[in-house]
Protein backbone atom coordinates (compact mmCIF):
# COMPACT_ATOMS: atom_id res chain seq x y z
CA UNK A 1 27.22 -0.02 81.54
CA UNK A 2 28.33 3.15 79.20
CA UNK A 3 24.37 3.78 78.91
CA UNK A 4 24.45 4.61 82.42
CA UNK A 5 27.15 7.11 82.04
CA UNK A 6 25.12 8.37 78.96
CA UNK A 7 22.34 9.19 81.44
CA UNK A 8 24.96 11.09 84.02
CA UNK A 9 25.90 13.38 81.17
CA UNK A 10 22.37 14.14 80.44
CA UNK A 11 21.35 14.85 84.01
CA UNK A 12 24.78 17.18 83.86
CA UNK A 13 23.46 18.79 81.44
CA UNK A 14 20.06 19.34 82.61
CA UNK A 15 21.75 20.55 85.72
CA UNK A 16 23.44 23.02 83.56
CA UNK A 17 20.38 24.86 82.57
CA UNK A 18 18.48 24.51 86.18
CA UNK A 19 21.26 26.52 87.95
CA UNK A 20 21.99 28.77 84.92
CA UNK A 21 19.07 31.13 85.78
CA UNK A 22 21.22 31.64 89.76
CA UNK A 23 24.37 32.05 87.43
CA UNK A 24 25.35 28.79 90.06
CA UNK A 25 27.13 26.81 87.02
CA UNK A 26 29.87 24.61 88.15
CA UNK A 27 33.09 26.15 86.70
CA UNK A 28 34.34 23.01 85.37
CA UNK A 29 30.71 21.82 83.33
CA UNK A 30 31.21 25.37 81.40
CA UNK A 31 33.08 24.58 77.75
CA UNK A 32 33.51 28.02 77.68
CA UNK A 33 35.82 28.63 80.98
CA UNK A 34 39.75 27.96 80.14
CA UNK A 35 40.47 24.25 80.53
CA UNK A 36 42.40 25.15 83.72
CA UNK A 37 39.87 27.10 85.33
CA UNK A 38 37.87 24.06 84.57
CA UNK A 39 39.97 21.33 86.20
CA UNK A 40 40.88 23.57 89.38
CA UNK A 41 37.36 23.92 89.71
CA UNK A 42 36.06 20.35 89.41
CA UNK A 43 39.36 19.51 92.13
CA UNK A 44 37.93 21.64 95.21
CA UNK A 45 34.51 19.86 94.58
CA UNK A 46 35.75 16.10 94.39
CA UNK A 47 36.92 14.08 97.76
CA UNK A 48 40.01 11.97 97.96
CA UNK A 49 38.53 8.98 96.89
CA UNK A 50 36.93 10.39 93.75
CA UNK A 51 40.31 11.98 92.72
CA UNK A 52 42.16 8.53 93.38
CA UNK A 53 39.65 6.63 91.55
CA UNK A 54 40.21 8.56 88.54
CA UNK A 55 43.29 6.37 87.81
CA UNK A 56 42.52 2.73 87.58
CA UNK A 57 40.27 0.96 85.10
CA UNK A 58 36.53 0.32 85.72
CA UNK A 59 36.40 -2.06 82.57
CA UNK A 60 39.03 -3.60 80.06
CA UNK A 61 39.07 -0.65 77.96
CA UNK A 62 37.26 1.85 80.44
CA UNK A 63 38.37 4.22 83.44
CA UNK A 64 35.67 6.38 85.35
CA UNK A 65 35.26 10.13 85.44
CA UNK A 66 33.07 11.70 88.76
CA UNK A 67 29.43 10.29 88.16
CA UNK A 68 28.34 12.25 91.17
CA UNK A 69 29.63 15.47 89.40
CA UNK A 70 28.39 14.32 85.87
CA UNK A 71 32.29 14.00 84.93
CA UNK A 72 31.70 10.79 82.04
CA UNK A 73 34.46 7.57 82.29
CA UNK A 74 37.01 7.12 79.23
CA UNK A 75 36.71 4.81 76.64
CA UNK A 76 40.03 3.37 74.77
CA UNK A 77 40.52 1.54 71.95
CA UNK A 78 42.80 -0.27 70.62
CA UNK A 79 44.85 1.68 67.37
CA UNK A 80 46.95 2.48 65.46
CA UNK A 81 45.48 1.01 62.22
CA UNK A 82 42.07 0.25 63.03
CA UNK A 83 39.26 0.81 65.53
CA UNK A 84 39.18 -2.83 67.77
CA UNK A 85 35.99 -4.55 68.03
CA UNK A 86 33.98 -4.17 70.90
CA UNK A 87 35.60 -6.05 74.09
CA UNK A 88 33.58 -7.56 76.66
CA UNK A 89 33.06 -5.51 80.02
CA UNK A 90 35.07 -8.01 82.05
CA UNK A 91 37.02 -10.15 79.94
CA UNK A 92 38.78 -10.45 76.95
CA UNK A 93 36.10 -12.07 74.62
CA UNK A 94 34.67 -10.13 71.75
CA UNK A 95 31.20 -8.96 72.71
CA UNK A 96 29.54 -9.74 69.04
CA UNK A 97 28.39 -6.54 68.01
CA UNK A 98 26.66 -6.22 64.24
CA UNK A 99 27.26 -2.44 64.46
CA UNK A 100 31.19 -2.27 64.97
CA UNK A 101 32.65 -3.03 61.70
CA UNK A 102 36.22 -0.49 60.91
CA UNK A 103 38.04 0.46 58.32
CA UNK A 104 41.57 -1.98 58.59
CA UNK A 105 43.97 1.00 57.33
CA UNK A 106 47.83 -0.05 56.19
CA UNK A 107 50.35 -0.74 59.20
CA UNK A 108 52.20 1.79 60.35
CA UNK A 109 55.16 0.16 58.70
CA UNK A 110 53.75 0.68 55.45
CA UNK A 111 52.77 4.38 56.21
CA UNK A 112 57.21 4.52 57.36
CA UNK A 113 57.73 3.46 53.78
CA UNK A 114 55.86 6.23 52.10
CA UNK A 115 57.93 9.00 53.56
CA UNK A 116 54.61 10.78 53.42
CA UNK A 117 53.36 13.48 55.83
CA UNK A 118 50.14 14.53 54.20
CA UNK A 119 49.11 11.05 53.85
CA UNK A 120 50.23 10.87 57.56
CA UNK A 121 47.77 13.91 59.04
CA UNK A 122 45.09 12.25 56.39
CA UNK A 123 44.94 8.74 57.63
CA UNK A 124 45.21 9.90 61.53
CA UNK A 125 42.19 12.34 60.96
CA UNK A 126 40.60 9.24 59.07
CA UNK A 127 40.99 6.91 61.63
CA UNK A 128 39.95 9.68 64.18
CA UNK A 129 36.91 9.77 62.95
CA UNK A 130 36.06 6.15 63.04
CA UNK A 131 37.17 6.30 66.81
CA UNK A 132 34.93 9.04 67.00
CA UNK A 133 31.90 7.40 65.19
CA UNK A 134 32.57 4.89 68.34
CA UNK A 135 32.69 6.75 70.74
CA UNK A 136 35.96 6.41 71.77
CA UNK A 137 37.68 8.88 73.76
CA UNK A 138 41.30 7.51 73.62
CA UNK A 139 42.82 5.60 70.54
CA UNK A 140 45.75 3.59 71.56
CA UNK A 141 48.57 4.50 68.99
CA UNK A 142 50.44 5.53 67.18
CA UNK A 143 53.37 3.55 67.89
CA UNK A 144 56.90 4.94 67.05
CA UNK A 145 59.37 2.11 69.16
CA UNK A 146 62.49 1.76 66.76
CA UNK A 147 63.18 -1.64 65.08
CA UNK A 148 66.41 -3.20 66.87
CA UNK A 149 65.31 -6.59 65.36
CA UNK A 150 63.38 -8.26 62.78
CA UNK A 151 61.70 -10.56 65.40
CA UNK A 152 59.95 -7.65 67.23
CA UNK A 153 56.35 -9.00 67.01
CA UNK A 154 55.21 -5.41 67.09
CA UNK A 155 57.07 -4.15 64.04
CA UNK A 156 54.51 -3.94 61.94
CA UNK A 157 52.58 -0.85 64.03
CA UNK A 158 55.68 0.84 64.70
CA UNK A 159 56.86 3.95 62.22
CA UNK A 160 60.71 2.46 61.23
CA UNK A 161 63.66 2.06 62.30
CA UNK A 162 64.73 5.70 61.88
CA UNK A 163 64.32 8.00 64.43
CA UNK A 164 63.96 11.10 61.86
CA UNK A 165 61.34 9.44 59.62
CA UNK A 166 59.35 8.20 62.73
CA UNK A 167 59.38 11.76 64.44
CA UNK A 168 58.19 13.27 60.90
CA UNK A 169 55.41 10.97 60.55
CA UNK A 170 54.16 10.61 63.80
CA UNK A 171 53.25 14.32 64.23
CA UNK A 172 50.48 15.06 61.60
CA UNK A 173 48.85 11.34 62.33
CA UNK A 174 48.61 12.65 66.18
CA UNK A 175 47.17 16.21 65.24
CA UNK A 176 44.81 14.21 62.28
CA UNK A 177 43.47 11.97 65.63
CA UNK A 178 43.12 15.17 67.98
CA UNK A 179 41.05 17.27 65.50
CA UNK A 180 38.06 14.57 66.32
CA UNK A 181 38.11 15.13 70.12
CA UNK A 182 39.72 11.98 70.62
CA UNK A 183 43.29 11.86 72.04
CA UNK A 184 46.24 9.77 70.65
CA UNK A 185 47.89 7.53 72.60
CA UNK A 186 51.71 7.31 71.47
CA UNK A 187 53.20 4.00 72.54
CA UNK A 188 55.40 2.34 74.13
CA UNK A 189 57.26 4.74 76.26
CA UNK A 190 60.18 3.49 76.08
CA UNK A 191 62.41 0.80 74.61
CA UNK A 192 60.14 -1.68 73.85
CA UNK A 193 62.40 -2.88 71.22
CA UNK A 194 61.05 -6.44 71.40
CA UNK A 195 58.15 -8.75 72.70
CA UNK A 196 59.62 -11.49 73.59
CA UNK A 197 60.36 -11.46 77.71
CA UNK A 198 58.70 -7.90 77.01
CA UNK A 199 57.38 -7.85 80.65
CA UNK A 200 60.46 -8.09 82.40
CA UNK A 201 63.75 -7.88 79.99
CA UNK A 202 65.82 -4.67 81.39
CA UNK A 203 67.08 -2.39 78.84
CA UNK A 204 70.29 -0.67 79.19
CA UNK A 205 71.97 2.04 77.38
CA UNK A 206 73.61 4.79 77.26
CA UNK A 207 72.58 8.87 77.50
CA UNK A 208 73.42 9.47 73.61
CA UNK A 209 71.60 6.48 72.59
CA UNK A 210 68.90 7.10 74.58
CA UNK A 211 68.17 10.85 73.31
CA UNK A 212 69.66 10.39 69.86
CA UNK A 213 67.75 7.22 69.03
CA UNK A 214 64.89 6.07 71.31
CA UNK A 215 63.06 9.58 72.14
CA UNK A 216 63.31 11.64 69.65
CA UNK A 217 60.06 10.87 68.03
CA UNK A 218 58.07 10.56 71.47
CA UNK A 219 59.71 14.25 71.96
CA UNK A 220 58.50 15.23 68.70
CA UNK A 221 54.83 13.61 69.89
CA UNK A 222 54.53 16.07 72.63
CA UNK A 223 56.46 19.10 71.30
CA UNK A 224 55.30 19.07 67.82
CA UNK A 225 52.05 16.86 67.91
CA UNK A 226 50.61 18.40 71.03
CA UNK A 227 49.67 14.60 72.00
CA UNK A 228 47.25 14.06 75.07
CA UNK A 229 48.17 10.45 76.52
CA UNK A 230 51.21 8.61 76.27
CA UNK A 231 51.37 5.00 76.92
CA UNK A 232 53.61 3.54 78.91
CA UNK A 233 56.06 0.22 77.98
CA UNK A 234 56.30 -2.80 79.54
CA UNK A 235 59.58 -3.27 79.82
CA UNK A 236 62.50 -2.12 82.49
CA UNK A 237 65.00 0.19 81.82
CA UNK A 238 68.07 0.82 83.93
CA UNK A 239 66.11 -1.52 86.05
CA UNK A 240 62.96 0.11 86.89
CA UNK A 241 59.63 -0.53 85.20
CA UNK A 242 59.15 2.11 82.32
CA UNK A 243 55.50 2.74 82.80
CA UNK A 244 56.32 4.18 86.75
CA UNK A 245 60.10 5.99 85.21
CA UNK A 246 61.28 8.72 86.92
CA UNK A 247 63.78 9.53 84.28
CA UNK A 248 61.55 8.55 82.02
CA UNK A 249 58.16 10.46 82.92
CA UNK A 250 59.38 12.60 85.87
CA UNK A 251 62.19 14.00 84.74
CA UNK A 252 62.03 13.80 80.54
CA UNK A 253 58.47 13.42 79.67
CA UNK A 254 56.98 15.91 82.42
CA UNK A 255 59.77 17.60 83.03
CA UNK A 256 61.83 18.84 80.33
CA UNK A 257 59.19 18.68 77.33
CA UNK A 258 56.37 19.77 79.52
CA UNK A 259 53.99 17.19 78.94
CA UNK A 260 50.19 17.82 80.26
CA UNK A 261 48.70 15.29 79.06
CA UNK A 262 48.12 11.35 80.59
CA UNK A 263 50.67 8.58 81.12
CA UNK A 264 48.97 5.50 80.33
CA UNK A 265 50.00 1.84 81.24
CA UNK A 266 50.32 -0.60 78.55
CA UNK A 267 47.77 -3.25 79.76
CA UNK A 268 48.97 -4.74 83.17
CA UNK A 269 52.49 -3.21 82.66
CA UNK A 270 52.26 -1.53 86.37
CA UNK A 271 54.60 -3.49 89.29
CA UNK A 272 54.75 -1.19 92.26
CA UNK A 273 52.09 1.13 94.15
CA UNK A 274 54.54 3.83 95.65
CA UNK A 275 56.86 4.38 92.09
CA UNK A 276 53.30 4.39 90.47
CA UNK A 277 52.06 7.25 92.16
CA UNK A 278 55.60 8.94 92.43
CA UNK A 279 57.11 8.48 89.12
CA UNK A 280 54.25 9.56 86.64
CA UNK A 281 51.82 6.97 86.39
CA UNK A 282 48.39 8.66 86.00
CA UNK A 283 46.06 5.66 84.91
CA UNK A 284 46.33 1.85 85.34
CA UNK A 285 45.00 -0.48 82.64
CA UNK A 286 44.68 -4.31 82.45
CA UNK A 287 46.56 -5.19 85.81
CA UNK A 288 45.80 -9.06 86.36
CA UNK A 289 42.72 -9.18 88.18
CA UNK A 290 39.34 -10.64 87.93
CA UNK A 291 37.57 -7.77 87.47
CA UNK A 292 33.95 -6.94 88.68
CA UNK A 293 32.73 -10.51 88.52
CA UNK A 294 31.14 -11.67 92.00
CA UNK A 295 33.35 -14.49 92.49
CA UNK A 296 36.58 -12.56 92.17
CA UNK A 297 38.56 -12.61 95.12
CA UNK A 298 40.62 -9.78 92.87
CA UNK A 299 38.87 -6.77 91.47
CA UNK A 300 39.71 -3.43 90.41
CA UNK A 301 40.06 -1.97 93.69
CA UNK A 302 43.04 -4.40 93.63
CA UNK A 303 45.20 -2.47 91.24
CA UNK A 304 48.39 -0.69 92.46
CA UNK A 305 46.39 2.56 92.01
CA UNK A 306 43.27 1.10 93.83
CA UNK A 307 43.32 0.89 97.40
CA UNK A 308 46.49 0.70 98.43
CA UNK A 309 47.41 3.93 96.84
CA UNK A 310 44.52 5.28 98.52
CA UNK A 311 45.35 4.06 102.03
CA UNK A 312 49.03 5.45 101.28
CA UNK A 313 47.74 9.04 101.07
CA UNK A 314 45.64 8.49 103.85
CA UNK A 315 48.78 7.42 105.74
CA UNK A 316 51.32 10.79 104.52
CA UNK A 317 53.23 8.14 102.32
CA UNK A 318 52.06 10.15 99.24
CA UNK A 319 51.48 13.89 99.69
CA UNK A 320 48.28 15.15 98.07
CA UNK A 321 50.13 17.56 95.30
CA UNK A 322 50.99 14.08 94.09
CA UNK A 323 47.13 12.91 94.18
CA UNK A 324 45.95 16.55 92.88
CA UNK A 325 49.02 16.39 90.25
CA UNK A 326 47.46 12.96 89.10
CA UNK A 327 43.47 13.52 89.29
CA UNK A 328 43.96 17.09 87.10
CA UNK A 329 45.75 14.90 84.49
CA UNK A 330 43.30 12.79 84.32
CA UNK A 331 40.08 15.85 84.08
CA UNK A 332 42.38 17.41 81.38
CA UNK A 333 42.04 14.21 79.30
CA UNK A 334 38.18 14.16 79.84
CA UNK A 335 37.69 17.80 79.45
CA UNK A 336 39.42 17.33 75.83
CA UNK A 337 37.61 14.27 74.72
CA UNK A 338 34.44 12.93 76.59
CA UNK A 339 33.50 16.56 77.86
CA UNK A 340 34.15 18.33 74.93
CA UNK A 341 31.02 19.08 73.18
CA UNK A 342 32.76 20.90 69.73
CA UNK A 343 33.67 17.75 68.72
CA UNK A 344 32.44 16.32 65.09
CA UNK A 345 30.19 13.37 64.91
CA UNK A 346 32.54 11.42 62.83
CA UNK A 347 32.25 8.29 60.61
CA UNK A 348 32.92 4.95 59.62
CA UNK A 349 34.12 2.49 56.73
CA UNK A 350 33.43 5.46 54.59
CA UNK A 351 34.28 5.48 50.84
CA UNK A 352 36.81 8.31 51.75
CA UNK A 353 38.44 6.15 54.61
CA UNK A 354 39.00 3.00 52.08
């Protein structure tokens, strides 16, 4: 399937130097034009359903792009301390590739407990590069949760228990990612303090806690790291689904620290079509579904941001600064990853990495 897409950014690019003799280049194929330009360009050109397909998966670990205007899907991977074997297309099973191998790095815990910045921005860039090498557009991590108990099954990839230290740390592993052309993914916004009854346990807290313990290194992510996608948590907080928060991604995230990046679910952490389109949702990941297989009665139309959101704009129920708000989200992430062509080639399981 990505071989396909291959082929789409070839014919873009062939299309590139047909029209450039007419000076007729699409706005949004030209590296050089500001990124804005770009993505205001590529929105007059795409229909409703292309920009509302931009936000639901295509593939476990894939969303599309714009094939009919040679805009290339996204490819994720699972992080924060290694590059995740190849999943199949439609399922969860390993798809056996010889040509896959990564470097396992140290847990994030163990990077916490050497209170170590350089060797922060050195193992990010590191591990960049092995996304890159895979051609992976969007490395899930790092994570920065605080530890509320030792039970937390997801410990081990999160940066401490200290606020400070997980802020500090966080920061030059994002920017060590970012300098491959491949965006960080800082998870699990927010308060997904433990696994167990992760999907539905509702956190509450108070205002101080909340900005004194629980967000300052996600605020640090996108002030100080400049981070591209956020991912969003599985649990509730206040009782409303974190992933689709308006507090949370409206109001904080968007809002106050400006964020212009890409609010990612956690896999099948989205519950609600209208509070995922209005409260900050801009892609949907691993929703329970069968997928693309024929016999699925399920598919990825299915998701909350399939066809139902579609039909909701369609019906006034979501206005289309909403849909436009979304879809140039969503081109900014591809325009800084799977469109950018400065990019380095990167590498893999290299002496330097172990």
């Amino acid at each position: 399937m990505k071989n396909t897409f291959i082929t789409t950014g070839l014919l873009a690019l062939s299309f590139i130097s047909t029209n450039a003799q007419n000076n007729s280049v699409p706005v949004y194929l030209d590296d050089k034009q500001p990124i804005e330009l770009r993505i205001e360009d590529a929105l007059k050109r795409m229909t409703l359903e292309e920009k509302t397909r931009l936000s639901y998966a295509q593939g476990k670990f894939s969303s599309p792009g714009c094939p009919r205007l040679g805009i290339p899907e996204l490819w994720m991977s699972d992080g924060p301390h290694g590059v995740r074997a190849e999943i199949n297309w439609n399922d969860w099973g390993y798809a056996g590739w010889t040509s896959d191998s990564c470097t396992a790095f140290p847990a994030l815990t163990c990077l916490a407990a050497s209170w170590n910045t350089t060797l922060a921005a050195d193992y990010g860039k590191a591990i960049g590069e092995e996304a890159r090498y895979r051609e992976k557009d969007v490395l899930l991590g790092p994570g920065v949760n605080i530890y509320r108990t030792p039970l937390n099954g997801r410990n081990f990839e999160y940066l401490g228990e200290d606020p400070y230290l997980a802020a500090e740390l966080c920061v030059p592993y994002i920017q060590g990612v970012q300098k491959n052309g491949v965006a960080a993914c800082v998870k699990h916004y927010a308060l997904n303090n433990q696994e167990l009854w992760r999907g539905h346990i509702d956190v509450q807290l108070s205002d101080r806690a909340l900005r004194e313990i629980y967000l300052p290194a996600f605020q640090a992510a996108v002030e100080r790291g400049g981070v591209w996608s956020i991912m969003g948590a599985y649990n509730k907080v206040r009782g409303t689904h974190a992933t689709h928060h308006k507090l949370l991604n409206n109001d904080i995230l968007k809002g106050e620290w400006n964020f212009d990046g890409c609010v990612i679910t956690d896999w099948g952490a989205a519950h609600d079509t209208y509070e995922a389109a209005m409260y900050g949702l801009d892609i949907e990941m691993g929703s329970y579904t069968n997928g693309l297989t024929s016999e699925s009665e399920f598919g990825y139309d299915d998701y909350y941001l399939g066809k139902n959101y579609l039909q909701m704009v369609k019906d006034g129920k979501i206005p289309m600064e909403v849909v436009n708000e979304k879809a140039a989200r969503v081109l900014r992430l591809i325009f800084r990853t799977a469109m950018n062509r400065e990019k380095p080639f990167g590498s893999i399981t290299s002496e330097e990495h172990y």
